[in-house]
Protein backbone atom coordinates (compact mmCIF):
# COMPACT_ATOMS: atom_id res chain seq x y z
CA UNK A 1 198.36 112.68 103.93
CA UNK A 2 196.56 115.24 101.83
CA UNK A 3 198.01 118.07 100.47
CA UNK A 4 196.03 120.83 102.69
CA UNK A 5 192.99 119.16 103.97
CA UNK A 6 189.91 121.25 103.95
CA UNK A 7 188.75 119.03 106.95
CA UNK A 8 191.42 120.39 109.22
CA UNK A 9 190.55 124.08 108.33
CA UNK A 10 186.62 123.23 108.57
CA UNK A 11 187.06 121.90 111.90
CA UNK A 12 189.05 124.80 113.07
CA UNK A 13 186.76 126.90 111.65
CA UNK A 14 184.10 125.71 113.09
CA UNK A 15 185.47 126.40 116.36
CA UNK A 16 186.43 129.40 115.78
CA UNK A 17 182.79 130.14 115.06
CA UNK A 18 181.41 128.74 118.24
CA UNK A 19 183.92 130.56 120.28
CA UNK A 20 182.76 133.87 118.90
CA UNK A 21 179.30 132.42 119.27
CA UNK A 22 179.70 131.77 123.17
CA UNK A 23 181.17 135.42 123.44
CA UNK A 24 178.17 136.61 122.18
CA UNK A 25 175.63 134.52 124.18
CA UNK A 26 177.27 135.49 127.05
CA UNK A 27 177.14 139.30 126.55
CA UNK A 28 173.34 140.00 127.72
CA UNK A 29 173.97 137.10 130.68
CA UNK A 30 173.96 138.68 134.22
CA UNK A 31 173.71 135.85 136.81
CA UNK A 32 176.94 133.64 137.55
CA UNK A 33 174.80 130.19 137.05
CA UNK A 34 173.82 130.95 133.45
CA UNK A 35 177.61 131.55 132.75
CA UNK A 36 179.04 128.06 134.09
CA UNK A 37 175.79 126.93 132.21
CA UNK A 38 176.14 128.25 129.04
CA UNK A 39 180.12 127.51 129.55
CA UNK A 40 179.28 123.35 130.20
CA UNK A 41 177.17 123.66 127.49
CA UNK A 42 179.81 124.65 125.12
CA UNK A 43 182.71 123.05 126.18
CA UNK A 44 180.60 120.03 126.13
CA UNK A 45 179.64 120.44 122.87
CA UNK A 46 183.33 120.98 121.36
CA UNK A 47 184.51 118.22 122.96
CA UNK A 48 182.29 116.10 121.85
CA UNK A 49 182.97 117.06 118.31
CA UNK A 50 186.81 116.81 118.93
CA UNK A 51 186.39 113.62 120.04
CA UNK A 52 184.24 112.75 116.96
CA UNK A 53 187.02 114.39 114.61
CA UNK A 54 190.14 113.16 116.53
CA UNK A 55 190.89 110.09 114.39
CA UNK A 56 190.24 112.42 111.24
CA UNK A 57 192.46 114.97 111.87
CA UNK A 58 195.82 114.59 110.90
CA UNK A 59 197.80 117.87 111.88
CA UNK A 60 199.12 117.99 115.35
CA UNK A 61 198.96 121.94 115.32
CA UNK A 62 195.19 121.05 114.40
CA UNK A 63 194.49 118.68 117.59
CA UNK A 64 196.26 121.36 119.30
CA UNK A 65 194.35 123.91 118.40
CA UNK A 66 190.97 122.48 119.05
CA UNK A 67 192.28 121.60 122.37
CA UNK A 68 192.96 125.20 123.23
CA UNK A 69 190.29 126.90 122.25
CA UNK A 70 187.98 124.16 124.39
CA UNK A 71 190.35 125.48 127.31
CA UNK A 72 189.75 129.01 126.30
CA UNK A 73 186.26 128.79 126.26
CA UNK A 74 186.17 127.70 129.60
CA UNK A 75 188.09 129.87 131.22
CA UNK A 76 186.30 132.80 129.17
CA UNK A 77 183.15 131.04 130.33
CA UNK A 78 183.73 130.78 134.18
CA UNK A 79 185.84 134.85 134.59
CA UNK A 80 183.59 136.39 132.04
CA UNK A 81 181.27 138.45 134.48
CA UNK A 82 184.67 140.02 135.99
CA UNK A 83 185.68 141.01 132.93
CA UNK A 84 183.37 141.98 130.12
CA UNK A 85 184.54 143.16 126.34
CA UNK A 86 182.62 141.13 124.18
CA UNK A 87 184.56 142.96 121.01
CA UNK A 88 187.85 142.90 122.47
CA UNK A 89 187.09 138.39 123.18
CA UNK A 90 185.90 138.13 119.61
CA UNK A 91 188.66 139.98 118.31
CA UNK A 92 191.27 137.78 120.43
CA UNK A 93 189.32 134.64 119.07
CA UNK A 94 190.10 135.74 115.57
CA UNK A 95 193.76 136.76 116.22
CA UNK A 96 193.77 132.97 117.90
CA UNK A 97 192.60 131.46 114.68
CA UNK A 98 194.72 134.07 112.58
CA UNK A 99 198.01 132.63 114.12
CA UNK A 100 196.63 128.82 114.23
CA UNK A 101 196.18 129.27 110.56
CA UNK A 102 199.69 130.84 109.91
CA UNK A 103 201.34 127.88 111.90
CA UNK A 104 198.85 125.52 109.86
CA UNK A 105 200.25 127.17 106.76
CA UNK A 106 204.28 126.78 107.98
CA UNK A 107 203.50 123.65 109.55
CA UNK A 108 201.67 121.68 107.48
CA UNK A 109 204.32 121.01 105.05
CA UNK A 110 206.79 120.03 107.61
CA UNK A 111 204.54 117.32 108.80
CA UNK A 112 204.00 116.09 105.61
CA UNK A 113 207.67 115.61 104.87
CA UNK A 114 208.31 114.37 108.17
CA UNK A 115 205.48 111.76 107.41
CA UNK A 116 206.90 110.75 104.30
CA UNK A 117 210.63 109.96 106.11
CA UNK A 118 211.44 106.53 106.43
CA UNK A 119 213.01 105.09 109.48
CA UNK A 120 215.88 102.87 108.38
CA UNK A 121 216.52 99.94 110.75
């Protein structure tokens, strides 16, 4: 395991970046169709990446992450015409990666050491 792999972070990132992205796509939408569209869209595009990147990424807290923001997105998607605040989404999608990144930074470590243990038989 590598000390701090740039792959996890880029991958995180990265969907941290689309989340904001679908926030802001979905800002000028009006009709509930081009919500669940655009929504489909996206969650079909990060899962397809996570499923891409599974095998790659090392750090549970990482998997876990991508998982939840794929949830997140949907459920943005689908109950965002009964509640728009495009600012107030994109700021909880950076507070979201803000504490992923903290946990990344405790965590990591601890993984690594765990990894290293050997199991004596």
């Amino acid at each position: 395991m590598k000390a701090f792999g740039k792959r996890e972070l880029l991958v995180a990132g990265g969907f941290t970046a689309i989340s904001a992205l679908a926030h802001l796509v979905w800002n000028p939408i009006v009709d509930y169709w081009q919500f669940v569209l655009t929504t489909l869209l996206f969650v079909g595009a990060l899962v397809f990446w996570l499923i891409k990147e599974w095998r790659r990424l090392e750090l549970f807290i990482t998997r876990f992450y991508c998982v939840a923001v794929i949830f997140d997105i949907f459920a943005e998607g689908l109950l965002q015409p009964f509640h728009r605040c495009t600012l107030s989404n994109i700021l909880c999608t950076g507070r979201l990666f803000l504490v992923f990144f903290a946990f990344w930074l405790v965590l990591h470590p601890v993984e690594r050491w765990l990894a290293a243990r050997k199991v004596k038989t």
